[in-house]
N, C-alpha and C. Protein backbone atom coordinates (compact mmCIF):
# COMPACT_ATOMS: atom_id res chain seq x y z
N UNK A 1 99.96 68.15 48.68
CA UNK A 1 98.65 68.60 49.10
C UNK A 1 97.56 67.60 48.69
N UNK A 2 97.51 67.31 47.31
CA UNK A 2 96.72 66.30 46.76
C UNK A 2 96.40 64.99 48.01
N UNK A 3 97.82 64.28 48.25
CA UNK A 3 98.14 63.31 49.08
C UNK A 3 97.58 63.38 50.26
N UNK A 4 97.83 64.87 51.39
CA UNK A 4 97.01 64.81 52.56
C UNK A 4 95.51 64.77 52.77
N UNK A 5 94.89 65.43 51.08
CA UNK A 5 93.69 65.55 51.03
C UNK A 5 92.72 64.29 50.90
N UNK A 6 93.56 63.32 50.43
CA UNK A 6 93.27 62.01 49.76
C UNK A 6 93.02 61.34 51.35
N UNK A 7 93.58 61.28 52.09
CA UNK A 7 94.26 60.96 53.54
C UNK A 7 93.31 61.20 54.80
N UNK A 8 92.37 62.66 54.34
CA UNK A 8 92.14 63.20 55.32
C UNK A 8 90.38 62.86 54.57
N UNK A 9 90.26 62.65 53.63
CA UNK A 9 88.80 62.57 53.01
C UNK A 9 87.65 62.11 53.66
N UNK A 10 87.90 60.93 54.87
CA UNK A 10 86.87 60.74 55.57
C UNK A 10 86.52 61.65 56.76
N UNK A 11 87.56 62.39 57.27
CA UNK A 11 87.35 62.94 58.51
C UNK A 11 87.22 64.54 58.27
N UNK A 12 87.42 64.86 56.98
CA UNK A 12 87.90 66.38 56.35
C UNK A 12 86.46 67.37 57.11
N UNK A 13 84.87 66.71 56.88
CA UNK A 13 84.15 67.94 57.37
C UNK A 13 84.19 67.93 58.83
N UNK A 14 85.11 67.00 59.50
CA UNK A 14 85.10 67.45 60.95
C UNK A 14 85.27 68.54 61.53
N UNK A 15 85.93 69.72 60.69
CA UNK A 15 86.67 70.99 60.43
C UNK A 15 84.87 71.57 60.75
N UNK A 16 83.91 71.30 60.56
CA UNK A 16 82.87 72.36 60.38
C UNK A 16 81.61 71.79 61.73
N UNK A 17 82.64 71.44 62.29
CA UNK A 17 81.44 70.56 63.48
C UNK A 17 82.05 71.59 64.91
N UNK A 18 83.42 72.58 64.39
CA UNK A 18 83.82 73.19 65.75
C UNK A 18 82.60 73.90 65.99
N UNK A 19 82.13 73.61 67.41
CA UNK A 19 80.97 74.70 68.10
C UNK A 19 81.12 76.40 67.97
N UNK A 20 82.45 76.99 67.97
CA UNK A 20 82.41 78.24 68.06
C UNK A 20 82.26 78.82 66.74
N UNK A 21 82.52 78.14 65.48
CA UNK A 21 81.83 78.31 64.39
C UNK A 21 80.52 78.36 63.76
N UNK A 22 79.42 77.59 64.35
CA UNK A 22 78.59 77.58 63.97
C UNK A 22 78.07 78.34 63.56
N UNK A 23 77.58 79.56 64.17
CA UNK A 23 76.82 80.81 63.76
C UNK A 23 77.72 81.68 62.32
N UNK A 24 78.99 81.12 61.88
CA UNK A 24 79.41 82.01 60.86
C UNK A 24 78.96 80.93 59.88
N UNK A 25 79.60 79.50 60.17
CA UNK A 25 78.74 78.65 58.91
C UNK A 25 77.43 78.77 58.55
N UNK A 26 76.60 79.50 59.39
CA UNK A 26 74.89 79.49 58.91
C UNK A 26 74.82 80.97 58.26
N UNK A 27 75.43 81.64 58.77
CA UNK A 27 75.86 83.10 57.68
C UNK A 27 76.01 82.69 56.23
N UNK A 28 77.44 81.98 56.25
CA UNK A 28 78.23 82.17 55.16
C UNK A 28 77.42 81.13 53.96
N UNK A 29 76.51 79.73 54.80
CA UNK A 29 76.35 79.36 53.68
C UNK A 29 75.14 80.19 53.39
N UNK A 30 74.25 80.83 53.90
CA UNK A 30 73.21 81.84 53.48
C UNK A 30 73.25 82.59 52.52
N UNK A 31 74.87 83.25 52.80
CA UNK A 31 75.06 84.16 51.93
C UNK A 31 75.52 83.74 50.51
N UNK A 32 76.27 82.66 50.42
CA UNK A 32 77.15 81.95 49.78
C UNK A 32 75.46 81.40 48.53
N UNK A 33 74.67 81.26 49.24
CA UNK A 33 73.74 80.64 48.06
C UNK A 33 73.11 81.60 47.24
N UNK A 34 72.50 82.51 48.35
CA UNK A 34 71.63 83.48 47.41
C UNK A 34 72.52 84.18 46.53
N UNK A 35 74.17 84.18 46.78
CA UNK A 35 75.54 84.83 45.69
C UNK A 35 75.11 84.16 44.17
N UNK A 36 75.07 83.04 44.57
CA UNK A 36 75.06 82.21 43.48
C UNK A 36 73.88 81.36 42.80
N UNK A 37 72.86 81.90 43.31
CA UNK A 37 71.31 81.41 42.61
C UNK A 37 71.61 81.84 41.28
N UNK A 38 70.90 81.15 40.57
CA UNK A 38 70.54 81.19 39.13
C UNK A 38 71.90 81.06 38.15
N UNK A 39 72.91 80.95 38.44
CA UNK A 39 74.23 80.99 37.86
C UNK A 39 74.89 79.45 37.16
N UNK A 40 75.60 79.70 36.37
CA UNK A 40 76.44 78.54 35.69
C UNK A 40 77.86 78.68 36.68
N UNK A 41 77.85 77.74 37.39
CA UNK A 41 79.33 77.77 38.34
C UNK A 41 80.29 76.71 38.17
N UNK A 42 81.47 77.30 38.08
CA UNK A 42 82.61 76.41 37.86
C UNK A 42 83.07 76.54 39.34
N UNK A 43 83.11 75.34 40.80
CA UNK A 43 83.67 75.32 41.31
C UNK A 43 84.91 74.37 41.33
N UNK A 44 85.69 75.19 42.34
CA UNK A 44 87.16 74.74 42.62
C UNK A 44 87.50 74.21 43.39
N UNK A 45 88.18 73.03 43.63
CA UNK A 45 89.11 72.47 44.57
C UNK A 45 87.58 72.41 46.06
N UNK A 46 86.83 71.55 45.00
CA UNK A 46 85.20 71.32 45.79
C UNK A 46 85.36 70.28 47.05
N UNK A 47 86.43 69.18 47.08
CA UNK A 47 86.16 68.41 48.45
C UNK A 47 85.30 67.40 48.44
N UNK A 48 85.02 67.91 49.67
CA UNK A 48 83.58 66.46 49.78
C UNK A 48 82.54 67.15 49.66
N UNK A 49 82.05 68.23 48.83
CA UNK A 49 81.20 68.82 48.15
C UNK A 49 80.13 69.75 49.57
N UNK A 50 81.08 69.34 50.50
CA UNK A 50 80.13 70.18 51.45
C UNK A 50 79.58 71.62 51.29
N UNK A 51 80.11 73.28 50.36
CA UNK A 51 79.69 73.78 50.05
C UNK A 51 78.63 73.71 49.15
N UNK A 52 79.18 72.74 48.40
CA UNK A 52 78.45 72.44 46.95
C UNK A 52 76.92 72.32 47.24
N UNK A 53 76.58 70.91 48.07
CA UNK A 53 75.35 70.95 48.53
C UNK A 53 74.60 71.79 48.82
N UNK A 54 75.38 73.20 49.84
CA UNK A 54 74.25 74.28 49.97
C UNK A 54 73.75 74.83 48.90
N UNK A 55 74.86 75.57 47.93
CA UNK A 55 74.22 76.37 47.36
C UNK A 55 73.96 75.90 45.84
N UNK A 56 74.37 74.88 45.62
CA UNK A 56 74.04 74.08 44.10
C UNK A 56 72.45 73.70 43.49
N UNK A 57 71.85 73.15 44.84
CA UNK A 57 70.53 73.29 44.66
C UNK A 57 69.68 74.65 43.88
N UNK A 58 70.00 75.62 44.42
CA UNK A 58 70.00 76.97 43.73
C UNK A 58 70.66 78.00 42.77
N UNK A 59 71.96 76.76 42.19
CA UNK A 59 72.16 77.27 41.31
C UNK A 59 71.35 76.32 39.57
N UNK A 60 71.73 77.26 38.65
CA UNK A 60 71.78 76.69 37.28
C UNK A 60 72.37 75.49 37.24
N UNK A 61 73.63 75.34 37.21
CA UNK A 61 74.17 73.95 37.01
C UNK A 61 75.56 74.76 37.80
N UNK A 62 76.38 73.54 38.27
CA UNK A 62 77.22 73.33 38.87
C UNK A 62 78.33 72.52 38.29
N UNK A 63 79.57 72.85 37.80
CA UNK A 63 80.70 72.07 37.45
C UNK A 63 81.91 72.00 38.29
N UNK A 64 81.95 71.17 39.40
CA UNK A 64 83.00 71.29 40.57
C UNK A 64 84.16 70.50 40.20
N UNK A 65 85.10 70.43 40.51
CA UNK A 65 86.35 69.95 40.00
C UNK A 65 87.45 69.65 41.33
N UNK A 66 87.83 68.79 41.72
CA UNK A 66 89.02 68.25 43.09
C UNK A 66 89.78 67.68 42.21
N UNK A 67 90.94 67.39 43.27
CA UNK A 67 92.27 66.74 42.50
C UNK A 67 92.04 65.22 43.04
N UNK A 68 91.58 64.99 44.22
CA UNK A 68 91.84 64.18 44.75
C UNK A 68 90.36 63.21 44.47
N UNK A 69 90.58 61.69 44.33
CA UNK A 69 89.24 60.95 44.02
C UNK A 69 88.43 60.21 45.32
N UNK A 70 89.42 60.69 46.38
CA UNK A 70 89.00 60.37 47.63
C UNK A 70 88.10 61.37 48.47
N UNK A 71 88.25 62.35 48.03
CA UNK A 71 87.09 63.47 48.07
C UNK A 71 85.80 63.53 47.42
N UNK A 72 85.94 63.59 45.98
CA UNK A 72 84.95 63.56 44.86
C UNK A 72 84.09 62.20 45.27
N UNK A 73 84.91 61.12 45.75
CA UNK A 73 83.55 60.11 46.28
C UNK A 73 82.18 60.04 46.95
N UNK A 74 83.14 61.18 48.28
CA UNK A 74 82.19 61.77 49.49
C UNK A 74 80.60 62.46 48.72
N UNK A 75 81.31 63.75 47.98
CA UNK A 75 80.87 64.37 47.00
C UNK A 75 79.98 64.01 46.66
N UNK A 76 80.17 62.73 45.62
CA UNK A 76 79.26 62.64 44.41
C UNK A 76 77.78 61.91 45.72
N UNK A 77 77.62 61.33 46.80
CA UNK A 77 77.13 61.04 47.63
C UNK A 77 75.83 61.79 48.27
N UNK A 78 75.97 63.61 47.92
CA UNK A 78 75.50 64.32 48.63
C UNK A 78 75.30 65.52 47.58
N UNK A 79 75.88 65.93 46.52
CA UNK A 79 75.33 66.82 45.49
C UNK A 79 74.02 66.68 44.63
N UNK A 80 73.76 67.66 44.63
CA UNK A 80 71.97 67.51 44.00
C UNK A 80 72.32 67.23 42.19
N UNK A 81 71.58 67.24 41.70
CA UNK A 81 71.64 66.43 40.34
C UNK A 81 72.08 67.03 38.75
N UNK A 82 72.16 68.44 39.64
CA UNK A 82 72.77 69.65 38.47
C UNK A 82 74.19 69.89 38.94
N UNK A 83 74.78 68.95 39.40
CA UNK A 83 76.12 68.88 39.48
C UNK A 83 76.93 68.45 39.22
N UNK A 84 78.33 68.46 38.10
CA UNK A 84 78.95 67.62 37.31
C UNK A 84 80.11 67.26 38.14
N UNK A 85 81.24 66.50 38.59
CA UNK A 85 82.17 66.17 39.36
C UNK A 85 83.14 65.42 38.52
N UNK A 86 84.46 66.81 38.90
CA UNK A 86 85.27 66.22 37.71
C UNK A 86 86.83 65.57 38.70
N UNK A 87 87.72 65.17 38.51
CA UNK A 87 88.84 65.03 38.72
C UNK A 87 89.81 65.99 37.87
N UNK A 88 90.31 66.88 38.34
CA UNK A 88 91.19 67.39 37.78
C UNK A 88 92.57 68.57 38.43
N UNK A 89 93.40 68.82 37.97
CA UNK A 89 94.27 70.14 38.31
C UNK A 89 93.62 71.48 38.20
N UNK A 90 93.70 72.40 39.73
CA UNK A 90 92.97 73.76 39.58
C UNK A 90 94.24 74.70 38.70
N UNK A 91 95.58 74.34 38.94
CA UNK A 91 96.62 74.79 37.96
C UNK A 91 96.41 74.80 36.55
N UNK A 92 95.27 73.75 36.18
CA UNK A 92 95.20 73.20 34.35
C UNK A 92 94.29 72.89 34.04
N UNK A 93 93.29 73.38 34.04
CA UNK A 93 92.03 73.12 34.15
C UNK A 93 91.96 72.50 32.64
N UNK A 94 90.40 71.95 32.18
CA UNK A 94 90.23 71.22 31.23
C UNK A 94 89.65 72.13 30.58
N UNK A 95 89.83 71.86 29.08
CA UNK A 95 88.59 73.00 27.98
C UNK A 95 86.92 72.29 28.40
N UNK A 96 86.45 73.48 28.81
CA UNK A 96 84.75 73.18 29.45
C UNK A 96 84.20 73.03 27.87
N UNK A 97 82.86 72.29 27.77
CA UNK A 97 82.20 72.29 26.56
C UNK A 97 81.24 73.21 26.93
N UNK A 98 81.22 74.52 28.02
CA UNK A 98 80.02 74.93 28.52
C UNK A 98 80.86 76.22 28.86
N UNK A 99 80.22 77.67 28.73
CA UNK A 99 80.53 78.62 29.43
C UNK A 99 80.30 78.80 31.25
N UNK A 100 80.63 80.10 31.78
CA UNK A 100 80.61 79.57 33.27
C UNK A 100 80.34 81.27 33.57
N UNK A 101 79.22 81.58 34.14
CA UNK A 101 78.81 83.17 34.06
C UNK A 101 79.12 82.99 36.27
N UNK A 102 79.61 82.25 36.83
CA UNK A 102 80.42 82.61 38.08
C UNK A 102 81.37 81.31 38.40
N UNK A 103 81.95 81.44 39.85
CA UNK A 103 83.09 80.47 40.08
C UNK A 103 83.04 80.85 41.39
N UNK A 104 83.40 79.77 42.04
CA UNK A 104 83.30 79.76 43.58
C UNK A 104 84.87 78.76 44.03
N UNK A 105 85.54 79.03 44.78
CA UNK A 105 86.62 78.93 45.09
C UNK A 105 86.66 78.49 46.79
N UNK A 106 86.28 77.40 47.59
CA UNK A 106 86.48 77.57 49.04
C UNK A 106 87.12 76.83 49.49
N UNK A 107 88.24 77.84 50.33
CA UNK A 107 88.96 76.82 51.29
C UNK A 107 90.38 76.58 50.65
N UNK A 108 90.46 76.74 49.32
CA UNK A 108 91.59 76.40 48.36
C UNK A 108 92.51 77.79 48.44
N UNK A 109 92.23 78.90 48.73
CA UNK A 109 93.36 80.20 47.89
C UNK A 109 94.39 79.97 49.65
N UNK A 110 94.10 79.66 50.73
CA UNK A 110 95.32 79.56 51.56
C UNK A 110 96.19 78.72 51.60
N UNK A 111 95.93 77.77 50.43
CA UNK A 111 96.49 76.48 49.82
C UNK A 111 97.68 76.73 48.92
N UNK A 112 97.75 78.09 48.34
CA UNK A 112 98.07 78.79 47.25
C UNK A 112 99.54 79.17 47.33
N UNK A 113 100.54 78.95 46.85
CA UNK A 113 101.45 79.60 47.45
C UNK A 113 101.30 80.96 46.68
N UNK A 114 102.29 81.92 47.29
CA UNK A 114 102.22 83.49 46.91
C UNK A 114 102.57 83.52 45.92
N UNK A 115 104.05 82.31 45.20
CA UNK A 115 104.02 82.63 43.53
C UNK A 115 102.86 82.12 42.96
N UNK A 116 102.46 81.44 42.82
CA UNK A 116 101.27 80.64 42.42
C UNK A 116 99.88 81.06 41.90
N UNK A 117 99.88 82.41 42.25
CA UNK A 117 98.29 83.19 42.42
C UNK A 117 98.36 83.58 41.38
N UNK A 118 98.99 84.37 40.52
CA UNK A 118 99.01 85.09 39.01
C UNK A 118 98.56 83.71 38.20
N UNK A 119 99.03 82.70 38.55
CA UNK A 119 98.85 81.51 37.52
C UNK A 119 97.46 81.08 37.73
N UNK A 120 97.33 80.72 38.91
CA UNK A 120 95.80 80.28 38.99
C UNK A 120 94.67 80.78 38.68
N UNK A 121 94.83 82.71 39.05
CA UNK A 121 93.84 83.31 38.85
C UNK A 121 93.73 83.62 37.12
N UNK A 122 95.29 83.43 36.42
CA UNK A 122 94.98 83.58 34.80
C UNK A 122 94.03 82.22 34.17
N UNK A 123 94.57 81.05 34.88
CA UNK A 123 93.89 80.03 34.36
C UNK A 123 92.45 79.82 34.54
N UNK A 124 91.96 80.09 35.86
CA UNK A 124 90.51 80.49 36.36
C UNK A 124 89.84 81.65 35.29
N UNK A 125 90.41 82.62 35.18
CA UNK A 125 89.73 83.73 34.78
C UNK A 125 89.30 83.65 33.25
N UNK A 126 90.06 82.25 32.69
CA UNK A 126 90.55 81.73 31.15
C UNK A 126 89.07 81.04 30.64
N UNK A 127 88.31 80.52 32.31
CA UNK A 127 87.33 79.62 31.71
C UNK A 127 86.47 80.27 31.90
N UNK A 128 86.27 81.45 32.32
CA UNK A 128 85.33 82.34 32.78
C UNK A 128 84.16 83.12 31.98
N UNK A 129 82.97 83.17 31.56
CA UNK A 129 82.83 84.62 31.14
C UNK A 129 83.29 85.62 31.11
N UNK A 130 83.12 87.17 30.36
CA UNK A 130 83.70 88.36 31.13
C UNK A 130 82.65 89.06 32.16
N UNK A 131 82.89 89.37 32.62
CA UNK A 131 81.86 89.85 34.12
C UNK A 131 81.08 89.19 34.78
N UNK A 132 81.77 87.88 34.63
CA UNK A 132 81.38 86.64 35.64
C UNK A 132 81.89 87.17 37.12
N UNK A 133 80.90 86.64 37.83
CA UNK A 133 80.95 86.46 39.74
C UNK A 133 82.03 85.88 39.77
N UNK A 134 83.11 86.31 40.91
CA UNK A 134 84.07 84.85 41.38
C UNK A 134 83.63 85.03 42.51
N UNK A 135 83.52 84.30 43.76
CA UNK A 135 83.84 83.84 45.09
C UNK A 135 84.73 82.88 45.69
N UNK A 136 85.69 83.88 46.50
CA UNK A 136 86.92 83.10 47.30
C UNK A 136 86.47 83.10 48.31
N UNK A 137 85.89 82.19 49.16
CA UNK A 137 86.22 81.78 50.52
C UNK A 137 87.45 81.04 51.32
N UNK A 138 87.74 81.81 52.45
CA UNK A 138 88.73 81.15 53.62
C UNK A 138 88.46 81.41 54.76
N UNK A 139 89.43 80.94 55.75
CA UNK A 139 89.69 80.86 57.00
C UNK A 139 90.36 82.43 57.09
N UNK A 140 89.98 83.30 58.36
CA UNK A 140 90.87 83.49 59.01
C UNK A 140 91.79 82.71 60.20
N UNK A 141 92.57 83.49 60.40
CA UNK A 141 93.58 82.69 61.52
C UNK A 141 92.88 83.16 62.94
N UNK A 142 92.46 82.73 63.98
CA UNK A 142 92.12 82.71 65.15
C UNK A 142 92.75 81.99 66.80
N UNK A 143 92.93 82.60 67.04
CA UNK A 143 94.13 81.67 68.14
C UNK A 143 93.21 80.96 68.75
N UNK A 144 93.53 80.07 69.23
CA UNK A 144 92.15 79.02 70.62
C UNK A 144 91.87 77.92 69.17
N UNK A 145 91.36 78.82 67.87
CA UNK A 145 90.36 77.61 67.07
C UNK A 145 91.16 77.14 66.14
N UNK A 146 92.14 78.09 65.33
CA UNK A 146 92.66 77.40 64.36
C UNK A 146 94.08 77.11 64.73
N UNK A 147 94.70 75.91 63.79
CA UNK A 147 95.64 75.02 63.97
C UNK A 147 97.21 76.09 64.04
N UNK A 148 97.81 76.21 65.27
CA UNK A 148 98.73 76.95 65.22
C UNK A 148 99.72 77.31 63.80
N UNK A 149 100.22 78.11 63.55
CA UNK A 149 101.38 78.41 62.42
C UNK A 149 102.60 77.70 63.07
N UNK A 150 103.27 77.21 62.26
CA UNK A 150 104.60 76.28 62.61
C UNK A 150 106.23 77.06 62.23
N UNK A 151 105.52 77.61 60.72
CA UNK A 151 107.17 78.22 60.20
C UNK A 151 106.44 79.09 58.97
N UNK A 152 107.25 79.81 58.69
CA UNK A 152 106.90 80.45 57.95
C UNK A 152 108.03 80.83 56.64
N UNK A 153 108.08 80.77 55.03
CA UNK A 153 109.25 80.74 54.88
C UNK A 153 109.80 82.50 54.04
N UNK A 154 110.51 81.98 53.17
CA UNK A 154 111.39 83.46 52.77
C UNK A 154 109.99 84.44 51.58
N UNK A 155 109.63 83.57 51.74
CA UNK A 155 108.45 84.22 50.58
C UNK A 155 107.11 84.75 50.89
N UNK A 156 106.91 84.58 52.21
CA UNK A 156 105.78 85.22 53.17
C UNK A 156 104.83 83.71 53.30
N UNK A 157 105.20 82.71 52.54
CA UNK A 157 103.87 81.78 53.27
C UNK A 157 104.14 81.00 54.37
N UNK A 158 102.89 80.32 55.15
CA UNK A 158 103.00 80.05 56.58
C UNK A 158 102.50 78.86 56.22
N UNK A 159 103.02 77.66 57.02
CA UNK A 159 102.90 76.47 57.26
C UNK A 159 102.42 75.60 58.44
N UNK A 160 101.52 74.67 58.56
CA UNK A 160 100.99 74.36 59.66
C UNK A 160 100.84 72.54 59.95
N UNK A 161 101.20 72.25 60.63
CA UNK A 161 101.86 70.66 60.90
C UNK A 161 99.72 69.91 61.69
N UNK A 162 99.69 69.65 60.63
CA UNK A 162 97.87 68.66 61.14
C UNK A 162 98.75 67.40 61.29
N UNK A 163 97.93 66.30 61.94
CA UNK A 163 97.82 65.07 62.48
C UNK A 163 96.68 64.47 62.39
N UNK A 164 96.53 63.54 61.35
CA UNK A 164 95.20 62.40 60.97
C UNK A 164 94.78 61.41 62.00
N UNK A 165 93.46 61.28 62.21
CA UNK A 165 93.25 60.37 62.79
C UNK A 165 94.05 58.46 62.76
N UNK A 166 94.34 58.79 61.62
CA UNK A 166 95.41 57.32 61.70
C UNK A 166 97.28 57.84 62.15
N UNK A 167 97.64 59.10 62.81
CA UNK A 167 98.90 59.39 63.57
C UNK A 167 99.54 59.90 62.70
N UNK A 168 99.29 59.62 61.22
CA UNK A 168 100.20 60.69 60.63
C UNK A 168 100.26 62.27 60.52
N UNK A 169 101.68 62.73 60.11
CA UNK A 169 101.60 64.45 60.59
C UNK A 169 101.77 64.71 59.47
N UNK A 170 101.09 65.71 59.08
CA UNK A 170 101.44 66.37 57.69
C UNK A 170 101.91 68.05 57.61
N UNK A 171 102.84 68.71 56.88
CA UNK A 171 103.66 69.71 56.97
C UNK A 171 102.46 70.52 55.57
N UNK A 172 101.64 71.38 56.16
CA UNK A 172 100.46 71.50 55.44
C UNK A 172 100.94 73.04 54.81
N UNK A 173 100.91 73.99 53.36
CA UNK A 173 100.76 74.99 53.16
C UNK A 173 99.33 75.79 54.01
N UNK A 174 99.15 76.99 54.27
CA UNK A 174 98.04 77.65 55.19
C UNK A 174 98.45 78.79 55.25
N UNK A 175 97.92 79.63 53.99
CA UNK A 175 98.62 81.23 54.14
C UNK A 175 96.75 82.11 55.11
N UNK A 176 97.08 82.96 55.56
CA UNK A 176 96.47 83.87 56.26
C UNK A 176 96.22 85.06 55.54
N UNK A 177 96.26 85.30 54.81
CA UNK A 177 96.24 86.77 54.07
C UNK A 177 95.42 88.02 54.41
N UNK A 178 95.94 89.23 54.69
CA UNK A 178 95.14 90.14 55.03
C UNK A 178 93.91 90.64 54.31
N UNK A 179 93.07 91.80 54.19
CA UNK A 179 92.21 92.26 53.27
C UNK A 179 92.96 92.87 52.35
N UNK A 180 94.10 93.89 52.94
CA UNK A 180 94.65 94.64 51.56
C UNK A 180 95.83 93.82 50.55
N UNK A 181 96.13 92.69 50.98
CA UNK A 181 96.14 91.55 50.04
C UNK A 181 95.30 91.17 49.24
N UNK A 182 94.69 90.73 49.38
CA UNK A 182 93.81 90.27 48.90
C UNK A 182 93.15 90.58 47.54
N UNK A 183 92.67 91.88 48.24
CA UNK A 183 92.11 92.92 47.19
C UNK A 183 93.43 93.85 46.16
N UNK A 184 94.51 93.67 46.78
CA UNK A 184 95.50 93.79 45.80
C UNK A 184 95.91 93.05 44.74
N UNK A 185 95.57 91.72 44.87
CA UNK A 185 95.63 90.49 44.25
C UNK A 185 94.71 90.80 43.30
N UNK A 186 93.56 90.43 43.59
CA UNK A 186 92.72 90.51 42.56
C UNK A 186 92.23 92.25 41.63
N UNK A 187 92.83 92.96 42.19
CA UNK A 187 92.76 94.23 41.22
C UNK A 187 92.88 94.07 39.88
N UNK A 188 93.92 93.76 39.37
CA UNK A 188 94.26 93.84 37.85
C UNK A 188 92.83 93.08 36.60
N UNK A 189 92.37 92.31 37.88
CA UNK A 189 91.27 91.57 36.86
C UNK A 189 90.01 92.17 37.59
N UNK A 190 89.38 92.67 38.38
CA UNK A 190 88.39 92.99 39.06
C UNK A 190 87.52 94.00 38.61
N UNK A 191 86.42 94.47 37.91
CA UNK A 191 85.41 95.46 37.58
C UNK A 191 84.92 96.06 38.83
N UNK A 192 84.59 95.35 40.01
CA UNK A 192 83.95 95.56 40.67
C UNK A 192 84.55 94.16 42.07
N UNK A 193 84.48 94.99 43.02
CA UNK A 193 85.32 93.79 44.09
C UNK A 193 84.33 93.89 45.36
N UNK A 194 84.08 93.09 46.74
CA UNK A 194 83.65 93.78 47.48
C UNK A 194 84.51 92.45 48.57
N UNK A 195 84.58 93.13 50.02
CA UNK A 195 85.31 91.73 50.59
C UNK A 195 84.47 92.00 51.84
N UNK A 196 83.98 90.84 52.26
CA UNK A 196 83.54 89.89 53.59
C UNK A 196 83.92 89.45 54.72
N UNK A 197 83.70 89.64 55.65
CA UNK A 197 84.51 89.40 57.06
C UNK A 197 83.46 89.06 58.00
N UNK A 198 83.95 87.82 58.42
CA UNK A 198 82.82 86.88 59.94
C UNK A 198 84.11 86.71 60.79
N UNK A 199 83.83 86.07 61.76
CA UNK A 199 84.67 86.14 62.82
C UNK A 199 86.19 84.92 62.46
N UNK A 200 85.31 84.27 62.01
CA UNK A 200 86.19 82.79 61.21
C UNK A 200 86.51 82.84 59.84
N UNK A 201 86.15 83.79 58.83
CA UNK A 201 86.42 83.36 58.02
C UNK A 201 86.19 84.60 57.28
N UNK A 202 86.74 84.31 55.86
CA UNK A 202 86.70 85.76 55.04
C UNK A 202 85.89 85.31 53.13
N UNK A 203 85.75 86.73 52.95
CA UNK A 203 85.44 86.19 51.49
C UNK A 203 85.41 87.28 50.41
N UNK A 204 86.47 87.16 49.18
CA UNK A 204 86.33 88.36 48.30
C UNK A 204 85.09 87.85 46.92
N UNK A 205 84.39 88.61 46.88
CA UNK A 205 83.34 88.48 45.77
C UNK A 205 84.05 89.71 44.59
N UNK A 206 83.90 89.51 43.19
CA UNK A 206 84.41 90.64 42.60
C UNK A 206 83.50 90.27 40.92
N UNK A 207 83.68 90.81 40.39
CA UNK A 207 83.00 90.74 38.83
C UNK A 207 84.82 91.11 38.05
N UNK A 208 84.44 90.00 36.86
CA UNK A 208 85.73 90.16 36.06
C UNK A 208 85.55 90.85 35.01
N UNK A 209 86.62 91.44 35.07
CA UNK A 209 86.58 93.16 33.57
C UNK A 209 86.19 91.78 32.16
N UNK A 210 85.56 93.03 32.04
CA UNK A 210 85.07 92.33 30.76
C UNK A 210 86.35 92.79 29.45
């Protein structure tokens, strides 16, 4: 994953230029900022910081973190100045010298495989405040816009074959997950949950038990 992301870093926000999206991207980042005004945010698996930019300006400070340094370049290019940019594993995160009262997550949990989620969300939840904000943003699956499903394997996740502008194909993880997933997932840690639905895309907001 690291590798395709590294690969795909110059062409990656082409993903947000589809026309039939537009009107949910001017939603979501709307909503996505005023979520997170005034807050200490640890984001995840940030990219080329294209969320970051919206709503970072309005937050407290911002600590975003990618694996890949071909992303974080884009990034550091276009984030406002209360934003720290780290290189690192969302599996292993680093000891913060700073608490984190929310966390924003986009684009990364369909990345996830299904064993994988207990781990991530313990390690996430590790750097957290208690009754810190999280926000997960994703994709739904849409036929016509998004990239067909290819295979799917014994464990429920679905796989999807992209092609880079330089011809290579990549055999990509891309799970779809329903709402009552979702919100099943995050129960055990959740005080308070609420989940989001646009035509393209989804989003669980929740507060962590203190």
């Amino acid at each position: 994953m690291k590798n395709y992301y590294a690969a795909r870093a110059k062409e990656y926000d082409n993903i947000y230029s589809k026309p039939e999206r537009q009107n949910d991207l001017q939603e979501v980042r709307a909503w996505l900022t005023a979520a997170l005004a005034g807050r200490t945010v640890l984001e995840i698996a940030c990219g080329t910081g294209y969320w970051t930019q919206f709503y970072a300006p309005s937050a407290q400070r911002v600590v975003a973190l990618d694996a890949a340094d071909e992303t974080l370049a884009i990034a550091a290019e276009r984030v406002s100045p209360n934003v720290q940019l780290l290189q690192g594993d969302a599996f292993d995160l680093p000891a913060f010298d700073m608490s984190f009262d929310a966390a924003f997550a986009g684009f990364w949990w369909s990345h996830i495989s299904r064993k994988d989620i207990i781990r991530f969300l313990t390690g996430l939840h590790g750097s957290l405040e208690p009754g810190a904000k999280i926000i997960i943003l994703d994709n739904r699956f849409v036929p016509g816009s998004s990239t067909p499903i290819a295979e799917q394997d014994a464990a429920g996740n679905t796989y999807q074959l992209r092609a880079l502008q330089d011809g290579s194909r990549h055999r990509v993880l891309k799970n779809f997950p329903a709402r009552e997933q979702l919100l099943a997932d995050i129960l055990p840690y959740a005080e308070s949950s609420h989940y989001h639905e646009w035509k393209y895309f989804w989003a669980i907001e929740y507060s962590l038990k203190c």
